[in-house]
C-alpha atoms as a PDB file:
ATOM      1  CA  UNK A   1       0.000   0.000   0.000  1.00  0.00           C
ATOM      2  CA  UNK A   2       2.971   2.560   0.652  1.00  0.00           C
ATOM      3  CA  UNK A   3       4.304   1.655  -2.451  1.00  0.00           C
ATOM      4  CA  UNK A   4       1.115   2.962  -4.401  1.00  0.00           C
ATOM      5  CA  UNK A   5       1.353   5.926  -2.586  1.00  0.00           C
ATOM      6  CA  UNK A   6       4.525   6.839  -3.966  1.00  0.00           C
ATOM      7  CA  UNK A   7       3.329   6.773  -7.246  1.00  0.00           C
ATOM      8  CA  UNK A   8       3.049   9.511  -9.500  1.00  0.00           C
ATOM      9  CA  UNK A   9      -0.618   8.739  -9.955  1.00  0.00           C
ATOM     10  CA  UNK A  10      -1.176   8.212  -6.297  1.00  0.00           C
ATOM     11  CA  UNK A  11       0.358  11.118  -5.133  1.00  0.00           C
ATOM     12  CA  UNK A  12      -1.951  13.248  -8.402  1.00  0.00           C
ATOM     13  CA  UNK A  13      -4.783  11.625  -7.245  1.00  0.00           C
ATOM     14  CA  UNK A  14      -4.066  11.880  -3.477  1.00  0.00           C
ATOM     15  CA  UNK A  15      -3.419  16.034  -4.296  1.00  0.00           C
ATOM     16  CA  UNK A  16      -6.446  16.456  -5.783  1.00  0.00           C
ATOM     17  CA  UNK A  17      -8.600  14.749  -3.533  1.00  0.00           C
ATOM     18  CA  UNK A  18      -6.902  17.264  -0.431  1.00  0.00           C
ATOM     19  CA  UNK A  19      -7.594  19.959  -2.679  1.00  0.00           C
ATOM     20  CA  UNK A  20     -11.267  19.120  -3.034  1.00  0.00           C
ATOM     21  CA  UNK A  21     -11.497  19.088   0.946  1.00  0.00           C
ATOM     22  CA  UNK A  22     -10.121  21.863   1.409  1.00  0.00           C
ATOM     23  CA  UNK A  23     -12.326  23.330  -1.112  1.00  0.00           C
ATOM     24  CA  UNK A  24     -15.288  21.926   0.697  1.00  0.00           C
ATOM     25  CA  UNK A  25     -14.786  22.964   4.069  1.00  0.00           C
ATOM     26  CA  UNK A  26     -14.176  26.498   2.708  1.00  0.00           C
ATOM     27  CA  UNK A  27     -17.602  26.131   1.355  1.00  0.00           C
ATOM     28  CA  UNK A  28     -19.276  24.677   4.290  1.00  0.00           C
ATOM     29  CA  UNK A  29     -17.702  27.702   6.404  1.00  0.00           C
ATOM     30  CA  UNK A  30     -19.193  29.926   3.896  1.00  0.00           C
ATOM     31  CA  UNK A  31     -22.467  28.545   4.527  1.00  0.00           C
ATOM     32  CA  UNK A  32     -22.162  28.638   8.434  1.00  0.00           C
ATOM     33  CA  UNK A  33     -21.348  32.590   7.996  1.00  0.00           C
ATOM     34  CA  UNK A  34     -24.050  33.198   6.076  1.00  0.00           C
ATOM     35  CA  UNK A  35     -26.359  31.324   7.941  1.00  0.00           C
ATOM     36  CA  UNK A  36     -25.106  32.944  11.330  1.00  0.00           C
ATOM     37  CA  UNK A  37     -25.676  36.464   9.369  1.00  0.00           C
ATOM     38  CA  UNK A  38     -28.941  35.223   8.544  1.00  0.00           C
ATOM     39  CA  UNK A  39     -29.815  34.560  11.990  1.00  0.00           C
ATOM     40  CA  UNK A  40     -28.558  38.299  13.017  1.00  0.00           C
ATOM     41  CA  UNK A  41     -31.040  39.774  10.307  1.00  0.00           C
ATOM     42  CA  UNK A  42     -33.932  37.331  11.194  1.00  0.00           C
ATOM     43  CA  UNK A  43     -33.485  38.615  15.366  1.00  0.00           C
ATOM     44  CA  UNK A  44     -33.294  41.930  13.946  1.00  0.00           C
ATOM     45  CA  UNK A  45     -36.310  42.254  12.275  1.00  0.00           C
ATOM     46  CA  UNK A  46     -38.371  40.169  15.222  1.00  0.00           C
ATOM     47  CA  UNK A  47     -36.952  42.046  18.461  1.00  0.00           C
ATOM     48  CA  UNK A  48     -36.628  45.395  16.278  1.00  0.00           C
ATOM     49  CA  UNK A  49     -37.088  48.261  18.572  1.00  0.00           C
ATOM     50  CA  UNK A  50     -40.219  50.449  18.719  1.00  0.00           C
ATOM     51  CA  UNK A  51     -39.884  54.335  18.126  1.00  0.00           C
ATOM     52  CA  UNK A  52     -42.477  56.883  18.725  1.00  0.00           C
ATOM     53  CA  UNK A  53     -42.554  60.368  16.879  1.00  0.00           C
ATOM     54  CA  UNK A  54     -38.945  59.998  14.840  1.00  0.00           C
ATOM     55  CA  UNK A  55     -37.923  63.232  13.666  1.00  0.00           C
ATOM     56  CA  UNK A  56     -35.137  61.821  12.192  1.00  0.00           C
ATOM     57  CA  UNK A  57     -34.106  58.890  11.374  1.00  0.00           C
ATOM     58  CA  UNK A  58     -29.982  58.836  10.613  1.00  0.00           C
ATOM     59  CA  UNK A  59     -27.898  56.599  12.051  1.00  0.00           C
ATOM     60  CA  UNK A  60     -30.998  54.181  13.371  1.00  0.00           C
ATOM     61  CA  UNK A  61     -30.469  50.640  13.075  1.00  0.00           C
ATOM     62  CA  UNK A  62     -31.948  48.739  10.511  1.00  0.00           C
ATOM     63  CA  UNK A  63     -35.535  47.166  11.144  1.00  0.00           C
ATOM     64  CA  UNK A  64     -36.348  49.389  13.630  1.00  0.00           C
ATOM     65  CA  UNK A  65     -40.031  50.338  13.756  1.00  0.00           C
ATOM     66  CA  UNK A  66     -41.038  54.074  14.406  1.00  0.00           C
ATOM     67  CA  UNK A  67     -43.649  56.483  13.566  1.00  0.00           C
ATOM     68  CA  UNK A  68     -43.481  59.352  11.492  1.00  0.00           C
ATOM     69  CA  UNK A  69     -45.768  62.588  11.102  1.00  0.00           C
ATOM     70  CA  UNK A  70     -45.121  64.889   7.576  1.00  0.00           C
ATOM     71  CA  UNK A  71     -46.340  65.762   4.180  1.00  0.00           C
ATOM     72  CA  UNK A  72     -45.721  63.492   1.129  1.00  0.00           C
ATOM     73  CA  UNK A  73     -44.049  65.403  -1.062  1.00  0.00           C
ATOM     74  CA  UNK A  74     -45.619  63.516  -4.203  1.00  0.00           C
ATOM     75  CA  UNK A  75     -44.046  65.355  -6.780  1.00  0.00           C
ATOM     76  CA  UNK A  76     -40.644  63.728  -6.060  1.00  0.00           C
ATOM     77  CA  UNK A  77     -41.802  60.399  -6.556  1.00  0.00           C
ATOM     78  CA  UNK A  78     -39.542  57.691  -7.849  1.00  0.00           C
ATOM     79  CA  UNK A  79     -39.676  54.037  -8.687  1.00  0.00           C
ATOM     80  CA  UNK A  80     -37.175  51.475  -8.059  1.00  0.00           C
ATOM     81  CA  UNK A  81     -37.075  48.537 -10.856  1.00  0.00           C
ATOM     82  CA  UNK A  82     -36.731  45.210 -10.373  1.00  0.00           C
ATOM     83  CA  UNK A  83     -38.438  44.590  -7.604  1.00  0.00           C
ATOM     84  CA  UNK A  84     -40.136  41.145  -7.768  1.00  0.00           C
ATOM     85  CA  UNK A  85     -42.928  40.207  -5.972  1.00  0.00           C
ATOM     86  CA  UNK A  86     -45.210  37.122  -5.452  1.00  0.00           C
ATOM     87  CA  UNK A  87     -43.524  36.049  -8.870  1.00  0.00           C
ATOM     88  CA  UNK A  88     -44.059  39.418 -10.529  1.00  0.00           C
ATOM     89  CA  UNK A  89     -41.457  42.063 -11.722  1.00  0.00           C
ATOM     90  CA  UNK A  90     -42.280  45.672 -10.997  1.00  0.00           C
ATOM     91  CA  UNK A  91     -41.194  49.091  -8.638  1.00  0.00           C
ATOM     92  CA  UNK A  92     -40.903  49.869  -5.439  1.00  0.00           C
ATOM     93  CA  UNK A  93     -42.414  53.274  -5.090  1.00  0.00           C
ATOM     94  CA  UNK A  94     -40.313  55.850  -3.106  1.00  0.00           C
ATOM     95  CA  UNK A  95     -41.612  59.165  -2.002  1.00  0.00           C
ATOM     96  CA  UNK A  96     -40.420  61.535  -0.020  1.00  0.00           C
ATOM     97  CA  UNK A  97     -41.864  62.957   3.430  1.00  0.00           C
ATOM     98  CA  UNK A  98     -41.079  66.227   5.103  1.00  0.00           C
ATOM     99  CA  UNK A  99     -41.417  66.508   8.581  1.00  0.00           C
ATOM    100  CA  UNK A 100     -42.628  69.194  11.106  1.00  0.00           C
ATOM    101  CA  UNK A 101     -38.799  70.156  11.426  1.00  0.00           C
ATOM    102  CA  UNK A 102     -37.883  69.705   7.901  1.00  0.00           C
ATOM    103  CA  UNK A 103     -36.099  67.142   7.513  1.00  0.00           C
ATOM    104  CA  UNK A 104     -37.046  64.529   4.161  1.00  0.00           C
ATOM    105  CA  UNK A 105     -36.827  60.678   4.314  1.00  0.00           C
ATOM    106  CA  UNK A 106     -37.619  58.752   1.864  1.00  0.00           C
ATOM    107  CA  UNK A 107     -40.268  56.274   2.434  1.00  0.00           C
ATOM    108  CA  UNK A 108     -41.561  53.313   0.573  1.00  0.00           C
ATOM    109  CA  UNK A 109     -44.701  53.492  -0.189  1.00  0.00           C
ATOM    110  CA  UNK A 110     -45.470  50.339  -1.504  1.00  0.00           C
ATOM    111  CA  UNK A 111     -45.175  48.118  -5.309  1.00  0.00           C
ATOM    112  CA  UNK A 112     -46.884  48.934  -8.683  1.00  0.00           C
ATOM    113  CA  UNK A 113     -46.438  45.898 -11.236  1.00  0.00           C
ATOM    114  CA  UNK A 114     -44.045  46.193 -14.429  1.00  0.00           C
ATOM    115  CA  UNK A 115     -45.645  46.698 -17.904  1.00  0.00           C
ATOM    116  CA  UNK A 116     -44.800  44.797 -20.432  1.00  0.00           C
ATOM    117  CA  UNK A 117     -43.531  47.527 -22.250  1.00  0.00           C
ATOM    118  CA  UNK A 118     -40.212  47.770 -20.762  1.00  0.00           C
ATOM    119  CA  UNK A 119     -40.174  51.412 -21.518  1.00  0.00           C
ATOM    120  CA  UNK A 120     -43.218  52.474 -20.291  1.00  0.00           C
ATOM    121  CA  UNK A 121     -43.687  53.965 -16.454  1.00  0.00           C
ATOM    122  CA  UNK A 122     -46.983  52.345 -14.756  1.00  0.00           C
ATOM    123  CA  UNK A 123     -49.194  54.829 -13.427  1.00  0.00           C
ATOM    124  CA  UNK A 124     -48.447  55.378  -9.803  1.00  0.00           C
ATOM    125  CA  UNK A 125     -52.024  56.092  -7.581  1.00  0.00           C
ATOM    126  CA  UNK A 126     -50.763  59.396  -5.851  1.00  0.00           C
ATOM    127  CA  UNK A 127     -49.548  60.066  -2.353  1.00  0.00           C
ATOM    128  CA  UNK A 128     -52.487  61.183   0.007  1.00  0.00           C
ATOM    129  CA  UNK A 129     -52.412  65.238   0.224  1.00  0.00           C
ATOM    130  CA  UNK A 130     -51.878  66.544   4.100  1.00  0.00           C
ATOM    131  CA  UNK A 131     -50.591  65.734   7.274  1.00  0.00           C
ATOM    132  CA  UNK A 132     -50.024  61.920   7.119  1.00  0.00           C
ATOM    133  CA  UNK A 133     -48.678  59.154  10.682  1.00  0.00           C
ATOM    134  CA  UNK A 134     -46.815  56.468   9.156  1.00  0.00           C
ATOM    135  CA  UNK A 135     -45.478  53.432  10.929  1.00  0.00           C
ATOM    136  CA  UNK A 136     -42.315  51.621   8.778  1.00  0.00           C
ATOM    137  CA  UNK A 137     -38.733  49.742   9.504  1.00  0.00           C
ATOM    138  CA  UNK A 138     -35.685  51.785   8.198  1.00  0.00           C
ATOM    139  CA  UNK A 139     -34.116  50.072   5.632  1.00  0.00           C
ATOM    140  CA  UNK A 140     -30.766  50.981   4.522  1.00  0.00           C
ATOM    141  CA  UNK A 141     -29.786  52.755   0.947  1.00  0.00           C
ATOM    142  CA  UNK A 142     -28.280  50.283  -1.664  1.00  0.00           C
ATOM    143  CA  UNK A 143     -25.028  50.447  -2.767  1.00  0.00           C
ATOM    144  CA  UNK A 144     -25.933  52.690  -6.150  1.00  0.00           C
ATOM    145  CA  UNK A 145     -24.783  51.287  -9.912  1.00  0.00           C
ATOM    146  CA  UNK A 146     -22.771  53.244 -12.497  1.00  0.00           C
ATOM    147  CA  UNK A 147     -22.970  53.521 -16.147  1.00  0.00           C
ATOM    148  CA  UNK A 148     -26.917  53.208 -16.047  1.00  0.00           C
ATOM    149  CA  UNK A 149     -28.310  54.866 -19.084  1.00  0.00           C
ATOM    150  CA  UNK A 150     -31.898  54.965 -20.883  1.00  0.00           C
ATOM    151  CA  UNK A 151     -33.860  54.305 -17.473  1.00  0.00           C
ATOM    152  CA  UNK A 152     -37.070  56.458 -18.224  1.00  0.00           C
ATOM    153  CA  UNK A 153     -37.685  59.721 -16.176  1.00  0.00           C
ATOM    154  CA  UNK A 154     -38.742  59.030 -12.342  1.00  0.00           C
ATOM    155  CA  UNK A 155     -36.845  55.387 -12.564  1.00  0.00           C
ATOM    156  CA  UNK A 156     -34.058  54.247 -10.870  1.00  0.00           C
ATOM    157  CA  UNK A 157     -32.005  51.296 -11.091  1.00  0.00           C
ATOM    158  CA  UNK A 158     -30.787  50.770  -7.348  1.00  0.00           C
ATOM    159  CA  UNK A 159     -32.606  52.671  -4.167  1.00  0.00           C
ATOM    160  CA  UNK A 160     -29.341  54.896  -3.751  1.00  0.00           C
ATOM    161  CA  UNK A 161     -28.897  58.215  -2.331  1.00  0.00           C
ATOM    162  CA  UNK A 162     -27.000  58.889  -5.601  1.00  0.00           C
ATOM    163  CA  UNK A 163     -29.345  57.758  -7.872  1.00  0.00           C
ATOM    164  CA  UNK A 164     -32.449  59.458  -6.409  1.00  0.00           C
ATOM    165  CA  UNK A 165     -33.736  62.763  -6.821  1.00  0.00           C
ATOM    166  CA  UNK A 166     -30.514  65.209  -6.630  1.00  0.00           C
ATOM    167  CA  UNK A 167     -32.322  68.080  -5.811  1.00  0.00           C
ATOM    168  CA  UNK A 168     -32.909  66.382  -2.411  1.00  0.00           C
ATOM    169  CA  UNK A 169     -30.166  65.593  -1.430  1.00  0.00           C
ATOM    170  CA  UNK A 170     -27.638  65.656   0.572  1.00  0.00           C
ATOM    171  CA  UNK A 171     -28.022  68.163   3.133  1.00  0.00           C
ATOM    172  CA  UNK A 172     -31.596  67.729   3.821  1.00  0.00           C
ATOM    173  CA  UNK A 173     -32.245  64.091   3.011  1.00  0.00           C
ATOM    174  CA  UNK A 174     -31.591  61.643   5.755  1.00  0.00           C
ATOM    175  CA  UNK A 175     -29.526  58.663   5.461  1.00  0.00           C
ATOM    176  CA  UNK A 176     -32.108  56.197   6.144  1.00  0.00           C
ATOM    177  CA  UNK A 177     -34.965  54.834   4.088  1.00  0.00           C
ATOM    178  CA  UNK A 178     -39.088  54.020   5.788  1.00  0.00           C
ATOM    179  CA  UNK A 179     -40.605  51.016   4.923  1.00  0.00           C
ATOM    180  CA  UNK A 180     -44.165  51.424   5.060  1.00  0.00           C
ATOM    181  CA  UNK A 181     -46.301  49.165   7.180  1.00  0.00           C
ATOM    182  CA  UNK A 182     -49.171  51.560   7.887  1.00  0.00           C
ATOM    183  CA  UNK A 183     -50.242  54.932   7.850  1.00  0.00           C
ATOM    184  CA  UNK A 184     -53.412  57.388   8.575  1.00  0.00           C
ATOM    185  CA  UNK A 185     -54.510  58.255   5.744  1.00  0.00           C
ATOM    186  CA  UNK A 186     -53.897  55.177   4.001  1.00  0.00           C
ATOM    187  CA  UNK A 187     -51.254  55.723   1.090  1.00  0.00           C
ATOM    188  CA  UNK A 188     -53.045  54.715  -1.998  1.00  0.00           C
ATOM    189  CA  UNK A 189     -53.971  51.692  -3.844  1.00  0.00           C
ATOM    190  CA  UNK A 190     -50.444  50.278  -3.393  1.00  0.00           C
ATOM    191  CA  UNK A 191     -49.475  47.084  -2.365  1.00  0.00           C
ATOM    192  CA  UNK A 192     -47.626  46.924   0.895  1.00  0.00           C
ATOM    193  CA  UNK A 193     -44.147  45.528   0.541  1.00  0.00           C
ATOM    194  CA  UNK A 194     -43.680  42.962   3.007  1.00  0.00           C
ATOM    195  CA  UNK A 195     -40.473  42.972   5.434  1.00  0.00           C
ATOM    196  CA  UNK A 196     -37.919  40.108   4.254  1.00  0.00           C
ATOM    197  CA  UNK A 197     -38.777  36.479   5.629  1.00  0.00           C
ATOM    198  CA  UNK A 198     -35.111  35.287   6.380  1.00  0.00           C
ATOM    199  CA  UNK A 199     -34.591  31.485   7.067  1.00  0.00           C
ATOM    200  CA  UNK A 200     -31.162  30.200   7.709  1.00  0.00           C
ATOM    201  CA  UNK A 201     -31.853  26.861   7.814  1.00  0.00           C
ATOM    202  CA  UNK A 202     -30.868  26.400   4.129  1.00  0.00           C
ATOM    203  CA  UNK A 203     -28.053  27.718   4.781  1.00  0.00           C
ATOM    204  CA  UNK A 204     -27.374  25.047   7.123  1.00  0.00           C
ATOM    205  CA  UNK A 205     -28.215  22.295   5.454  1.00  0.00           C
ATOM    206  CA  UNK A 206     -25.848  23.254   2.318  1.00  0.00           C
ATOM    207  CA  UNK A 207     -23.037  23.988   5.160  1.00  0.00           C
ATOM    208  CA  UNK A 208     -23.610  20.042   6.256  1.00  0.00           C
ATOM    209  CA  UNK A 209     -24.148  18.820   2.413  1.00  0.00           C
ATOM    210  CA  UNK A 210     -20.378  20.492   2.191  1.00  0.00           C
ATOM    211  CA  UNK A 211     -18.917  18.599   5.129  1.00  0.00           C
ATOM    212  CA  UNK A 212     -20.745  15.200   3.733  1.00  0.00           C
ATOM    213  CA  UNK A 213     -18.649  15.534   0.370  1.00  0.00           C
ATOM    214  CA  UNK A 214     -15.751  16.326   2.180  1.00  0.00           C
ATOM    215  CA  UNK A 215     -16.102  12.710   4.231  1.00  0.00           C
ATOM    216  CA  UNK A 216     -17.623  11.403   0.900  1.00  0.00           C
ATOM    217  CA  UNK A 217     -13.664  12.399  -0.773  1.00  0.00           C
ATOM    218  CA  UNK A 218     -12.038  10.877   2.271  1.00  0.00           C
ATOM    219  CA  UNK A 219     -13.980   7.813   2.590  1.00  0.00           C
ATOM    220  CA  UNK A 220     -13.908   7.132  -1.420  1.00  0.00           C
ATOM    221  CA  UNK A 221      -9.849   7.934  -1.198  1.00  0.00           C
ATOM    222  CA  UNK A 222      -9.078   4.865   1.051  1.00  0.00           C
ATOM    223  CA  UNK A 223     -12.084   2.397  -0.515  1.00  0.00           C
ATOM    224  CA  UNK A 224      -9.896   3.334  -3.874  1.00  0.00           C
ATOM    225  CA  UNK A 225      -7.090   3.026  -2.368  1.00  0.00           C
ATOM    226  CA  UNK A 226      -7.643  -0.480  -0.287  1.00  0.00           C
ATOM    227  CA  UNK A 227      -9.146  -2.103  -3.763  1.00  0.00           C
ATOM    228  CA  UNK A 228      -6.356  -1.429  -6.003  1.00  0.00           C
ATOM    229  CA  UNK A 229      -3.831  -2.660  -2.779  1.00  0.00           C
ATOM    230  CA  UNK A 230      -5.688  -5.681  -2.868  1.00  0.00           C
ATOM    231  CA  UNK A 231      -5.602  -6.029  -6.713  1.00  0.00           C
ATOM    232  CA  UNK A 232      -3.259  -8.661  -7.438  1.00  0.00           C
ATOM    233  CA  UNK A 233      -0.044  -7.723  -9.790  1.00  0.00           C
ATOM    234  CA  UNK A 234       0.610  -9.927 -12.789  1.00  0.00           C
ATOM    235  CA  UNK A 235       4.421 -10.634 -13.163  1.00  0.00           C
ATOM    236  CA  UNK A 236       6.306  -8.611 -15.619  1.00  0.00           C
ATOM    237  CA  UNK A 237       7.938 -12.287 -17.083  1.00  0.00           C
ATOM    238  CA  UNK A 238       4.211 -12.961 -18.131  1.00  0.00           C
ATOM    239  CA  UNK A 239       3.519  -9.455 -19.794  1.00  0.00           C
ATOM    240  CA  UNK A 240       6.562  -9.523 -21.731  1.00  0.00           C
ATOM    241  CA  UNK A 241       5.776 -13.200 -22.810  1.00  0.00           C
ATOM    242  CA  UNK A 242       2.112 -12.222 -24.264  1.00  0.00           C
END
C-alpha cells in the first residue's frame, strides 16, 4: 500500500482529492457565515425596537419600527425597478416625506407591477395630500450602480442616495430609508411591501451537504485506495511473454 502511494498517480490523485477538501470545508464555512448572518437579520427584524414620533431617522439601526408625522411630497416620486414580488417584476415606489422640522426621508410606499412595455412607467395612484402618521422599519440605501443609461424619467435602477432625486439631497435628506407598514390616511392603492422572511436553515443544510462531500472524498480515497492494494499484480515475465 505505501508503495502505491509513492506513485506519480497516487500522489496526483491523493493532491487532488486534499484539494477538493479543502475546497469543501471552505464552502461549508461559507455557509455557516451566512447562515449565522442570517440569523442576526432574522433577530433583527423580530426584536426590532419600537420608536415613537422619529424626527429623524440617521444613524438608526436597521428594522427598527417608528412612527413618522409629515407631508408626502408627491411630486418627487420615484420608482425602483426590479423589484419582484409574489412572482411578478415591478417598482418599489419611493416618495419623499417632510417633517414638522424639515427634515425629508424617503419612504416606501409600496409596489406597482411592471408593464410589459419595458419602456413604459406604470401609473403610480398618488400620495395622500396633508398631514399623514406612518409606521415603517428603516431600511438601509443600496449600494448605487454606475454607467446606467436609458432608465425612463422618475426610474431608478438601485434605491441609492445617488441615484435618487438630486435636488434632495444631501443636506436635507436623511440617510435612512421608511418602509411602510401603515399609515393614517392610508397611502393609496399600493401594495404593501412585506419585510424580508429570512430562514437560515438552508443555509445550514448546504453547510452540512459540504462537510458530507468532504467525508464522501475521504472515505472514497481509502475504498480506492484499499481495492487497487488488494488487486493482485501480474508478473512482468508474463507481460513480456504475451
Amino acid at each position: 500500500m505505501l508503495e502505491l502511494l509513492k506513485s506519480r498517480r497516487w500522489i496526483g490523485f491523493t493532491a487532488l482529492v486534499i484539494v477538493a477538501i479543502i475546497g469543501f470545508g471552505f464552502l461549508s464555512r461559507w455557509q455557516w457565515d451566512r447562515a449565522n448572518e442570517n440569523r442576526t437579520e432574522r433577530l433583527a427584524i423580530s426584536q426590532a425596537e419600537v420608536m415613537d414620533n422619529v424626527e429623524s431617522v440617521n444613524d438608526l439601526v436597521e428594522f427598527t419600527r417608528l412612527e413618522v408625522t409629515g407631508v408626502f411630497r408627491d411630486q418627487d416620486t420615484q420608482l425602483v425597478r426590479q423589484r419582484p414580488l409574489d412572482g411578478g417584476n415591478g417598482y418599489w415606489v419611493l416618495t419623499p416625506i417632510q417633517t414638522e422640522s424639515g427634515s425629508r426621508i424617503w419612504v416606501i410606499r409600496g409596489w406597482v407591477g411592471a408593464s410589459t412595455i419595458a419602456t413604459e412607467v406604470p401609473k403610480i395612484p398618488p400620495a395622500p395630500t396633508g398631514v399623514v402618521e406612518i409606521m415603517g422599519a428603516i431600511r438601509n440605501f443600496d449600494e448605487p450602480l454606475e454607467d446606467v443609461y436609458g432608465l425612463p424619467e422618475g426610474v431608478v435602477a438601485k434605491m441609492s442616495i445617488e441615484e435618487l432625486d438630486p435636488q434632495l439631497r444631501p443636506e436635507s435628506v436623511e440617510n435612512r430609508v421608511v418602509q411602510l407598514i401603515s399609515s393614517e390616511p392610508s397611502t393609496g392603492d399600493l401594495v404593501l411591501v412585506p419585510l424580508p422572511e429570512i430562514d437560515e436553515g438552508q443555509n445550514i443544510s448546504y453547510a452540512v451537504q459540504w462537510i458530507l462531500f468532504a467525508m464522501v472524498a475521504i472515505v472514497g480515497w481509502f475504498i480506492f485506495l484499499r481495492r487497487e492494494a488488494k488487486t493482485p499484480m501480474e508478473p512482468y515475465s508474463e507481460i513480456l511473454t504475451e
